[in-house]
N, C-alpha and C. Protein backbone atom coordinates (compact mmCIF):
# COMPACT_ATOMS: atom_id res chain seq x y z
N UNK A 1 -0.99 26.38 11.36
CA UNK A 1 -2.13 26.07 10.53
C UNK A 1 -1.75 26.04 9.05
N UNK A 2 -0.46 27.21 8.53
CA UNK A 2 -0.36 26.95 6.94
C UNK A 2 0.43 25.60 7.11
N UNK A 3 1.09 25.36 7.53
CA UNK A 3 2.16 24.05 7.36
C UNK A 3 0.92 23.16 7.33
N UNK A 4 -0.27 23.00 8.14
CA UNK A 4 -1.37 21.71 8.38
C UNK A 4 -2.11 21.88 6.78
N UNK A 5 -2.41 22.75 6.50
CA UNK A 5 -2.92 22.92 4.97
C UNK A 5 -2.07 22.41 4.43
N UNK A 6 -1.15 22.78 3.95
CA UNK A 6 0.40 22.77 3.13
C UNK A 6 0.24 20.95 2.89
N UNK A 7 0.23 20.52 4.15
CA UNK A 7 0.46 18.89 4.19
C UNK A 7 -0.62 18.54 3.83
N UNK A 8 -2.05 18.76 4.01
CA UNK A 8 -3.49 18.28 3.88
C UNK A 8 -3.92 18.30 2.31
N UNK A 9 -2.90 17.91 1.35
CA UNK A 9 -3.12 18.37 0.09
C UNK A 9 -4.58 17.12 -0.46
N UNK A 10 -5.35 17.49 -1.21
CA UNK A 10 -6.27 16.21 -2.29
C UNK A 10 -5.81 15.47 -2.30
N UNK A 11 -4.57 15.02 -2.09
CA UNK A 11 -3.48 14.02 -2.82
C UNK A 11 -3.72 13.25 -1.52
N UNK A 12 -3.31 13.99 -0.81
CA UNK A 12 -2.65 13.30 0.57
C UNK A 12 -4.11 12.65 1.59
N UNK A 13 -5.29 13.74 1.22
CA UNK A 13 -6.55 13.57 1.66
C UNK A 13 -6.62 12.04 1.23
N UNK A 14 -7.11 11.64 0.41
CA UNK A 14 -8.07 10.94 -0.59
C UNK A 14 -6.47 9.70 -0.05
N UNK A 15 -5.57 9.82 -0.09
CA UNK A 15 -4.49 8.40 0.11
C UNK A 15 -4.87 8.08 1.41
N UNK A 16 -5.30 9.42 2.28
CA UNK A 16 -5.86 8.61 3.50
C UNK A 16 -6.50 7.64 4.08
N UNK A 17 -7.69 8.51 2.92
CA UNK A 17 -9.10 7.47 3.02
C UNK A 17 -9.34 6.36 2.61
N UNK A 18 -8.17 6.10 0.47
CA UNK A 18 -8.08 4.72 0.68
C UNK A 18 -7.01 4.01 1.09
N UNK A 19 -6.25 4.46 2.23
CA UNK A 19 -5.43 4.07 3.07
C UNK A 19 -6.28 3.25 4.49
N UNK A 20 -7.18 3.96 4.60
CA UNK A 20 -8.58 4.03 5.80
C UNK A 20 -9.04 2.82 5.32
N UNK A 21 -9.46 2.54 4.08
CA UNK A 21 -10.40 2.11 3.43
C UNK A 21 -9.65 0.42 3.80
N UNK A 22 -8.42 0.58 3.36
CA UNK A 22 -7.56 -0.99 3.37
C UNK A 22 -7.24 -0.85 4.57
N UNK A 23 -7.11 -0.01 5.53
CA UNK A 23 -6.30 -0.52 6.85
C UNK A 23 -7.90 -1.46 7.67
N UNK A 24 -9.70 -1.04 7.55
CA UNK A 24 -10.11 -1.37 7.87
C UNK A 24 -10.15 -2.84 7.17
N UNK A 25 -9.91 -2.87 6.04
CA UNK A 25 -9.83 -4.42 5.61
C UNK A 25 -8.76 -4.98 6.49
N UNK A 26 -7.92 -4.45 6.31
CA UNK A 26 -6.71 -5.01 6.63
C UNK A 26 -6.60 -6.07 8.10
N UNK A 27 -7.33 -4.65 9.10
CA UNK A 27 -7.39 -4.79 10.52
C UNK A 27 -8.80 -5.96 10.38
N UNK A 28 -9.17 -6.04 9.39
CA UNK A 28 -10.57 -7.15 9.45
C UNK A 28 -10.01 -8.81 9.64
N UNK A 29 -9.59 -8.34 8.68
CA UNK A 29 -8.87 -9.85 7.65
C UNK A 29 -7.61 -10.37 8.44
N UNK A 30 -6.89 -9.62 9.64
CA UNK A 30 -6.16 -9.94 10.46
C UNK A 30 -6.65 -10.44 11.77
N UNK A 31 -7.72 -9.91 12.41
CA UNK A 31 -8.48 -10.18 13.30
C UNK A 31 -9.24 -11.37 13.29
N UNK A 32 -9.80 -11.84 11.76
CA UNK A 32 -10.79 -12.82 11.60
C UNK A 32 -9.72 -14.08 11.58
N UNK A 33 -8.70 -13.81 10.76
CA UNK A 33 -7.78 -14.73 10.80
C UNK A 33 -7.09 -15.42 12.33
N UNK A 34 -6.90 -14.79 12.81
CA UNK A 34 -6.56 -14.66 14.92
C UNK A 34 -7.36 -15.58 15.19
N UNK A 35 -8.74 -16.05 14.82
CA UNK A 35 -9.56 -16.91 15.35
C UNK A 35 -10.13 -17.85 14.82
N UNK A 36 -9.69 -18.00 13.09
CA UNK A 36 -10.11 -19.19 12.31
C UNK A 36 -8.53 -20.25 12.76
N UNK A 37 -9.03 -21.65 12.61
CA UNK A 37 -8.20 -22.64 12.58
C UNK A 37 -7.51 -22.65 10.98
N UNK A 38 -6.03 -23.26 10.84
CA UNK A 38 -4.73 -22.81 11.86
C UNK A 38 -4.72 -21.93 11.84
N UNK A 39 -4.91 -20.69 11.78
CA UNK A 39 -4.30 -19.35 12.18
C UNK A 39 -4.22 -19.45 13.46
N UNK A 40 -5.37 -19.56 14.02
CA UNK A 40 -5.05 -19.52 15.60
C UNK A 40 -4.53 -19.98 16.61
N UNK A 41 -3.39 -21.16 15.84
CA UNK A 41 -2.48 -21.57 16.49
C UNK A 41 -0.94 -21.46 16.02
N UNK A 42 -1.01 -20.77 15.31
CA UNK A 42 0.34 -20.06 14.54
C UNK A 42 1.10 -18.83 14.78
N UNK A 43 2.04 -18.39 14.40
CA UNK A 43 2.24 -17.42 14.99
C UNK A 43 1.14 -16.11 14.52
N UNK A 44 1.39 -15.29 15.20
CA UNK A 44 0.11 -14.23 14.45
C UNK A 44 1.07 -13.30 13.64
N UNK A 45 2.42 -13.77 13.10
CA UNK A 45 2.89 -12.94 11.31
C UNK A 45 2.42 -13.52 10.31
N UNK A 46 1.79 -15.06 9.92
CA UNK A 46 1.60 -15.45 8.73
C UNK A 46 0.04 -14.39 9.00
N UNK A 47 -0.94 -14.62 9.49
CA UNK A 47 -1.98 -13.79 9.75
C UNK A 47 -1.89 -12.50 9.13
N UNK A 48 -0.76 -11.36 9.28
CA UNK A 48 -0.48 -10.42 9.36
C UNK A 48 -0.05 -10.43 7.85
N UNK A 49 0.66 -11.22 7.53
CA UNK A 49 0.90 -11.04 5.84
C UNK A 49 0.08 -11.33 5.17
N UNK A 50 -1.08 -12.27 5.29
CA UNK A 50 -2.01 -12.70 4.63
C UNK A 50 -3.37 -11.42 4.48
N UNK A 51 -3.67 -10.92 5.89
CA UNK A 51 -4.30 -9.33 5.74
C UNK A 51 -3.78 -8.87 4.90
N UNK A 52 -2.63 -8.44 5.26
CA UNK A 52 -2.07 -7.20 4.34
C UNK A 52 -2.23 -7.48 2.91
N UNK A 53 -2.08 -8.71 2.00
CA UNK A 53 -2.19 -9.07 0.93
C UNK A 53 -3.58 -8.85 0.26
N UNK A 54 -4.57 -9.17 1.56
CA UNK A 54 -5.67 -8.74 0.66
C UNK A 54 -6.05 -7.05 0.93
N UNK A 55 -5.33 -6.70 1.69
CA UNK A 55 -6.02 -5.09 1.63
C UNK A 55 -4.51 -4.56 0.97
N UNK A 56 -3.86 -4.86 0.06
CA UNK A 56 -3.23 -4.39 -0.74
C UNK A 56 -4.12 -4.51 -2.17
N UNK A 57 -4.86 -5.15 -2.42
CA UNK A 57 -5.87 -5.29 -3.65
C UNK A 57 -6.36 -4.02 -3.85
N UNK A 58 -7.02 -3.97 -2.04
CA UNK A 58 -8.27 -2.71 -2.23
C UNK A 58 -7.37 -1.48 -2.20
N UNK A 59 -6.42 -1.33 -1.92
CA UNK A 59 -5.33 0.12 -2.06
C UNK A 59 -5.10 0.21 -3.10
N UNK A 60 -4.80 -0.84 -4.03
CA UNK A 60 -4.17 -0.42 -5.17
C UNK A 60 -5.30 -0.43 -6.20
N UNK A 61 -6.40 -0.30 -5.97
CA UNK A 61 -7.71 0.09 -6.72
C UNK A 61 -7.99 1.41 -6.30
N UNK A 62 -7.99 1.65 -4.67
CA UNK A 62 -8.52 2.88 -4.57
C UNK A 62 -7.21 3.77 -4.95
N UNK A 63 -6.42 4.10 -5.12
CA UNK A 63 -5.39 4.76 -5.42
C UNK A 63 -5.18 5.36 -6.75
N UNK A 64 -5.37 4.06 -7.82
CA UNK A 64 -5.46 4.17 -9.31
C UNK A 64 -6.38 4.83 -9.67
N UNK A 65 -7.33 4.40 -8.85
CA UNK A 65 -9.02 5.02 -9.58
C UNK A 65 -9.32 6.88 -9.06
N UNK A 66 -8.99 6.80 -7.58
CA UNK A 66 -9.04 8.10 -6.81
C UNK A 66 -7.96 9.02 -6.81
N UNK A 67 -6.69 8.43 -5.87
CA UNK A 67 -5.86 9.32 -5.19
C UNK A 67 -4.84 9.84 -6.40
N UNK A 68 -4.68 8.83 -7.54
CA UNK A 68 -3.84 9.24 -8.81
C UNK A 68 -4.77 9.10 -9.98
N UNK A 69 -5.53 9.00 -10.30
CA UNK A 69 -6.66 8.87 -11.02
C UNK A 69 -6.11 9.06 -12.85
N UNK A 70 -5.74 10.70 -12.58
CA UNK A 70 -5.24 10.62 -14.02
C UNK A 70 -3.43 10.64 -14.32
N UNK A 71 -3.08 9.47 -13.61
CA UNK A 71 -1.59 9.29 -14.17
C UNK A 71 -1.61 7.60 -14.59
N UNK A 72 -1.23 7.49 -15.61
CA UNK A 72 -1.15 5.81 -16.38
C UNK A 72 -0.11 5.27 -15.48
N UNK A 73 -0.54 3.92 -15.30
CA UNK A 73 0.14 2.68 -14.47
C UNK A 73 0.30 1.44 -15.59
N UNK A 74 1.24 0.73 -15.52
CA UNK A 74 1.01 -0.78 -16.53
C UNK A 74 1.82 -1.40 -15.29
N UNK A 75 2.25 -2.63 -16.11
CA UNK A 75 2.88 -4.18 -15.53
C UNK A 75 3.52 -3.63 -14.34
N UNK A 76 5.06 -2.77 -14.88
CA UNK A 76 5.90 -1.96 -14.20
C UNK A 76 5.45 -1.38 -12.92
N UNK A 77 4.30 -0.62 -13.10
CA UNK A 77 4.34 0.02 -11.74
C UNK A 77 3.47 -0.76 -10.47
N UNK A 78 2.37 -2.38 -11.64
CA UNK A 78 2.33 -2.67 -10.36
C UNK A 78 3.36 -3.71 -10.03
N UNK A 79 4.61 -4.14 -10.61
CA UNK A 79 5.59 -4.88 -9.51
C UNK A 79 6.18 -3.78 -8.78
N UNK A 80 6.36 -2.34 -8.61
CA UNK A 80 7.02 -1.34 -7.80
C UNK A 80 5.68 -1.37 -6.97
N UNK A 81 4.27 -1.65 -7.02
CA UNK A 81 3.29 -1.27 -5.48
C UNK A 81 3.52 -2.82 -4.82
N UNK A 82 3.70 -4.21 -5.10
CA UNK A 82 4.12 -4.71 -4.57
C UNK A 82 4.94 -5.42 -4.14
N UNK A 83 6.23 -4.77 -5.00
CA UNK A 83 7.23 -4.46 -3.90
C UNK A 83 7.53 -3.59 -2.81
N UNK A 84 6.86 -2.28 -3.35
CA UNK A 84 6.72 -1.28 -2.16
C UNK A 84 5.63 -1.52 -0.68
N UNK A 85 4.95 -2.79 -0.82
CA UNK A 85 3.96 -3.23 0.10
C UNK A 85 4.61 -4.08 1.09
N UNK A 86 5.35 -4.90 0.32
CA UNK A 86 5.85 -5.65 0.94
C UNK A 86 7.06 -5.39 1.74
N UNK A 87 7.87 -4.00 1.24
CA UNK A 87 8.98 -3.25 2.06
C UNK A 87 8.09 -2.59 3.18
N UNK A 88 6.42 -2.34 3.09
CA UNK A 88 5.96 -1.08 3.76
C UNK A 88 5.13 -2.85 5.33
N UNK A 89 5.20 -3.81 4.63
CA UNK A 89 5.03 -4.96 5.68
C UNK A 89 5.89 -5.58 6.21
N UNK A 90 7.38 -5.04 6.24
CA UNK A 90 8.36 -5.34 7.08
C UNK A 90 7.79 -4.58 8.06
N UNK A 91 7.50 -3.24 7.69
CA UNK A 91 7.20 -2.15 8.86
C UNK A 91 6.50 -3.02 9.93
N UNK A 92 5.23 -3.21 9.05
CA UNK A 92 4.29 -3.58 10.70
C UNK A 92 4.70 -4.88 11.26
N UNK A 93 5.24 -6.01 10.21
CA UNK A 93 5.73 -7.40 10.68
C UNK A 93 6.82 -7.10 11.64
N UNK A 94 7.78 -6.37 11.63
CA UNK A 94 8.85 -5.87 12.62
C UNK A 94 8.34 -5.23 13.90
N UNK A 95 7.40 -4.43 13.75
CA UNK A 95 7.07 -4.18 14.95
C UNK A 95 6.14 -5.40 15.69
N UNK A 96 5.33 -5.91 15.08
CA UNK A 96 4.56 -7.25 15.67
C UNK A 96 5.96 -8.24 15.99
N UNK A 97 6.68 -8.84 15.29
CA UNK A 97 7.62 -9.51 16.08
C UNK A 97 8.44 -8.92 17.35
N UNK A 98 8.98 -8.11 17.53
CA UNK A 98 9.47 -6.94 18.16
C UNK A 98 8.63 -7.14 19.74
N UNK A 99 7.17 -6.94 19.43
CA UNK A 99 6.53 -6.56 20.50
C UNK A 99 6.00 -8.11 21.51
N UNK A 100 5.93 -9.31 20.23
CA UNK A 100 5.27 -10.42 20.31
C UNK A 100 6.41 -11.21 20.67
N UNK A 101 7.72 -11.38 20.25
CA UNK A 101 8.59 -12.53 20.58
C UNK A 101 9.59 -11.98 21.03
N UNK A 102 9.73 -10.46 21.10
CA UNK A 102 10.97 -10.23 22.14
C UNK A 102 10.25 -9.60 23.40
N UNK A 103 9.32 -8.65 23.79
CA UNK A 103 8.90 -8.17 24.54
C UNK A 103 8.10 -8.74 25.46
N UNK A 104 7.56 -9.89 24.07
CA UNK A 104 6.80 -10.66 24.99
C UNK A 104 5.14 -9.81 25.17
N UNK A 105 4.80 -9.34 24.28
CA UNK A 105 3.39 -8.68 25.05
C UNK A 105 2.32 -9.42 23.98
N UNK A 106 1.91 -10.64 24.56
CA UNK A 106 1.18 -11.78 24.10
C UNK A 106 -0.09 -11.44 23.43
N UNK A 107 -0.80 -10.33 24.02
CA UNK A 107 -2.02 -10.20 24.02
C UNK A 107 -2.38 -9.96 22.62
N UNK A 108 -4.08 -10.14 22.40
CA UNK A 108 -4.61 -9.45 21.36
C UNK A 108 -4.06 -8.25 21.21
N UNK A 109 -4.40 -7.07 22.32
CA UNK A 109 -4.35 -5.57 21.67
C UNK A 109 -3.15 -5.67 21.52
N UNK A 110 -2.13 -5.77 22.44
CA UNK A 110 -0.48 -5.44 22.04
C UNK A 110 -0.60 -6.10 20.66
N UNK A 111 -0.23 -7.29 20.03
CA UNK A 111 -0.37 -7.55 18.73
C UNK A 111 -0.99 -6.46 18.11
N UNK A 112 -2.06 -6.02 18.01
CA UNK A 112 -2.59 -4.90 17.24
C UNK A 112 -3.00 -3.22 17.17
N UNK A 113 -1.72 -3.21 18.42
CA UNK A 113 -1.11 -1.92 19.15
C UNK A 113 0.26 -2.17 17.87
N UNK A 114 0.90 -2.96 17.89
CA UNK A 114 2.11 -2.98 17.32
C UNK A 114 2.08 -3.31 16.02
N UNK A 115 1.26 -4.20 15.60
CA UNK A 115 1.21 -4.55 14.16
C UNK A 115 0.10 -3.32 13.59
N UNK A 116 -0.86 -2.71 13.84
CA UNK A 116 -2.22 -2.32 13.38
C UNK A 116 -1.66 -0.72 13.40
N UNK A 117 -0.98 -0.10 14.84
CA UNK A 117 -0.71 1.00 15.27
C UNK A 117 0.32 1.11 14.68
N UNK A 118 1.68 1.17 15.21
CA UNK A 118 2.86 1.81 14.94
C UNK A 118 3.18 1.11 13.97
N UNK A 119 3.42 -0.25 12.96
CA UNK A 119 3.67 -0.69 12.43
C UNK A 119 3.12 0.02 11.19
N UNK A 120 1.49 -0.32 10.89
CA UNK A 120 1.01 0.79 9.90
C UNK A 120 1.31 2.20 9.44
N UNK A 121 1.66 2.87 10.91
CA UNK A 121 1.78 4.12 11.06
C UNK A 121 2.94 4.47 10.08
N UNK A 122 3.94 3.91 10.29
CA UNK A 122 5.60 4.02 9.77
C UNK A 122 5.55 3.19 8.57
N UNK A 123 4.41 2.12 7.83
CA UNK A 123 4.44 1.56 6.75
C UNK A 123 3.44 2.76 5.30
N UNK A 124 2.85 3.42 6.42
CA UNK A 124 1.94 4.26 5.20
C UNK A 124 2.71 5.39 5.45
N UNK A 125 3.51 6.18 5.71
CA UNK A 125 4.37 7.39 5.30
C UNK A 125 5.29 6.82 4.33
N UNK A 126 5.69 5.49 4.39
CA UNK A 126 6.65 5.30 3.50
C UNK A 126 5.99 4.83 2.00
N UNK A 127 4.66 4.45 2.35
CA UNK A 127 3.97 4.08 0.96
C UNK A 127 3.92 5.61 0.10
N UNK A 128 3.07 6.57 1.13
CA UNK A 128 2.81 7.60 0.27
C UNK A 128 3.92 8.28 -0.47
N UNK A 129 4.88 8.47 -0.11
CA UNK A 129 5.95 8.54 -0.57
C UNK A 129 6.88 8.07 -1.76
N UNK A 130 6.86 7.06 -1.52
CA UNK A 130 7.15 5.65 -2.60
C UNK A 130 5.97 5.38 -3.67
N UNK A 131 5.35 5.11 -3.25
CA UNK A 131 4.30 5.49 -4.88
C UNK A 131 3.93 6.13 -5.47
N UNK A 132 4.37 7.59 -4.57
CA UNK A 132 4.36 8.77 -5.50
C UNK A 132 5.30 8.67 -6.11
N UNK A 133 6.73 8.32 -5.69
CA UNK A 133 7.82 8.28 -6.32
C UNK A 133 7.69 7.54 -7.91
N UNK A 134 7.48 6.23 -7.26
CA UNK A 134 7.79 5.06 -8.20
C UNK A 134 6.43 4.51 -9.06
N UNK A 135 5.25 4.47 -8.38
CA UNK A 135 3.98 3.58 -8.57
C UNK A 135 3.31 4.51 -9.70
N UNK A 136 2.98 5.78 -9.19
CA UNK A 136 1.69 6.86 -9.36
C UNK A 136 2.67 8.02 -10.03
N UNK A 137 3.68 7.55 -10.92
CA UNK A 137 4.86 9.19 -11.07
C UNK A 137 3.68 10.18 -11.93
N UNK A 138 4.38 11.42 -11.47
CA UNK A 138 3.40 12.49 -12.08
C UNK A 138 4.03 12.44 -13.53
N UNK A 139 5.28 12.39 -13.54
CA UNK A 139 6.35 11.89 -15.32
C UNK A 139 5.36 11.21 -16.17
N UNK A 140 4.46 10.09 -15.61
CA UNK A 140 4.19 9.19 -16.29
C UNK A 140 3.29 9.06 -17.18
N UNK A 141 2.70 10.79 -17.33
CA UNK A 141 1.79 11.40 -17.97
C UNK A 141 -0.01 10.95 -17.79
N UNK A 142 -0.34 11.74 -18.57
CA UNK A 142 -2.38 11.78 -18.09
C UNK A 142 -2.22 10.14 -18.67
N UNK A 143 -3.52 9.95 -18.23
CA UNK A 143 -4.26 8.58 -18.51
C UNK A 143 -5.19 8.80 -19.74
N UNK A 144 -4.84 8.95 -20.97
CA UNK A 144 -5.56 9.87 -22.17
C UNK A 144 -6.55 8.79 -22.20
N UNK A 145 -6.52 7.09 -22.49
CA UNK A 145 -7.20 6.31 -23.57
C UNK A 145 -7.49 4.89 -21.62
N UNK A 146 -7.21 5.00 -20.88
CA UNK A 146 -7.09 4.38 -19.55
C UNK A 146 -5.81 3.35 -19.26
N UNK A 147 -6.09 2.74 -18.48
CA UNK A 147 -4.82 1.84 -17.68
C UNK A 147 -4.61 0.64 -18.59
N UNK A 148 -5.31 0.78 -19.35
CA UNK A 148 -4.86 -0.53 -19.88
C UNK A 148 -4.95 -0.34 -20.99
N UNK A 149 -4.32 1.14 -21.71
CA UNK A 149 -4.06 1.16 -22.92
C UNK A 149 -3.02 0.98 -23.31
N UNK A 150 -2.50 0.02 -24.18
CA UNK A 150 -1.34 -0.76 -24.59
C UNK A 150 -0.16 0.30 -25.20
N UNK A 151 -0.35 2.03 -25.67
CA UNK A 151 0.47 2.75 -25.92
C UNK A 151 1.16 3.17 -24.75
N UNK A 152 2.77 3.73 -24.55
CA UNK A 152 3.62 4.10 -23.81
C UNK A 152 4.28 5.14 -24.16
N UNK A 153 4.40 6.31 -22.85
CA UNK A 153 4.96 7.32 -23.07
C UNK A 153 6.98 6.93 -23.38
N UNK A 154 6.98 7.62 -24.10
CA UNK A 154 8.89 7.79 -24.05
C UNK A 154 9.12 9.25 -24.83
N UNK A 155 9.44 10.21 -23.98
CA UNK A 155 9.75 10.78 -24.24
C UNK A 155 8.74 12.41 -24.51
N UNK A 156 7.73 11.66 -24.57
CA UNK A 156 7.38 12.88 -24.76
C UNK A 156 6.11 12.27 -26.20
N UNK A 157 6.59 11.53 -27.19
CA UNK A 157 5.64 10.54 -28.18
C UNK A 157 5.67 9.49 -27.56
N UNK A 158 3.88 8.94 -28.30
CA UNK A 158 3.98 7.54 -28.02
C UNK A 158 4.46 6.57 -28.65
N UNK A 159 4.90 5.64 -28.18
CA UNK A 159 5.53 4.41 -28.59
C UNK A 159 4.85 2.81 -28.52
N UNK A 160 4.24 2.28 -29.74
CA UNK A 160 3.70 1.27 -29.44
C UNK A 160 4.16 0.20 -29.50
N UNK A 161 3.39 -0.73 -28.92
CA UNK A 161 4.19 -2.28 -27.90
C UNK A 161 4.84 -2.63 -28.92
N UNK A 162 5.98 -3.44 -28.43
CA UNK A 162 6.71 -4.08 -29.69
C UNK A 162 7.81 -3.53 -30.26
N UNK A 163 7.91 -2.12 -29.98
CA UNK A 163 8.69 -0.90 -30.51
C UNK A 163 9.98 -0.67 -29.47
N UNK A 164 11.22 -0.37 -30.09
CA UNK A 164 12.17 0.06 -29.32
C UNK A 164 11.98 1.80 -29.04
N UNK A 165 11.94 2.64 -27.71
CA UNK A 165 12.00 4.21 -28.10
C UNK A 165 13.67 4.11 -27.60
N UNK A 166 14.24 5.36 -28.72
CA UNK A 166 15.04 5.45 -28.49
C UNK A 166 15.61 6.67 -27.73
């Protein structure tokens, strides 16, 4: 039970939910796609990247606003969330190919046993991780003036645009 606390931190809570929040987009916007023309005669990975793209929007809103709320993000950290999205959609695209063109398990659910289930599963441990690292750093100091205030930490002072810190 302490180790289940230990792991169950605010942090980790709240990445769940808007983890929850985009996987139900996600699993929406993949499903609806399965049955609009062409998708539904394509393979079902363009489908699968095209979800994920839009429930990467709603993650990287709920994340900024909730799960990291007061750590500043600019340009930088969002090319590290989508690049880190797109390393975390090999995950589920590998397992959907995997299950769909080598295994052969054609169906709706297998597709979304493999892409939705284990694919997600092994793509959001590596997100939370990685954007804590890289996206959401705790280094990157409070959010004093918000996200889109044009001053930058270096060092410890701020440094405004235009400016070399040395």
């Amino acid at each position: 039970m302490t180790l289940l606390r230990r792991l169950l931190t605010r942090e980790v809570l709240t990445f769940l939910v808007v983890g929850g929040s985009g996987y139900v987009v996600d699993v929406v916007a993949f499903n609806e796609l399965l049955v609009l023309p062409p998708f539904r005669s394509w393979d079902p990975s363009v489908a699968r990247v095209l979800a994920v793209g839009v429930a990467m929007v709603v993650t990287f809103a709920g994340n900024a606003a909730l799960t990291w709320s007061g750590r500043r993000w600019g340009r930088r950290e969002v090319a590290w969330f989508v690049l880190l999205n797109v390393v975390g959609l090999g995950f589920s695209v590998v397992c959907l190919l995997v299950s769909h063109d080598l295994l052969h398990l054609t169906s709706r659910l297998a597709d979304n046993v493999s892409a939705n289930g284990v694919g997600l599963l092994l793509g959001t441990v590596f997100r939370f991780w990685t954007y804590r690292l890289l996206v959401f750093r705790e280094d990157a100091g409070p959010a004093a003036v918000g996200a889109g205030d044009p001053r930058r930490q270096s060092g410890g002072r701020q440094v405004e645009p235009g400016t070399i810190a040395s």
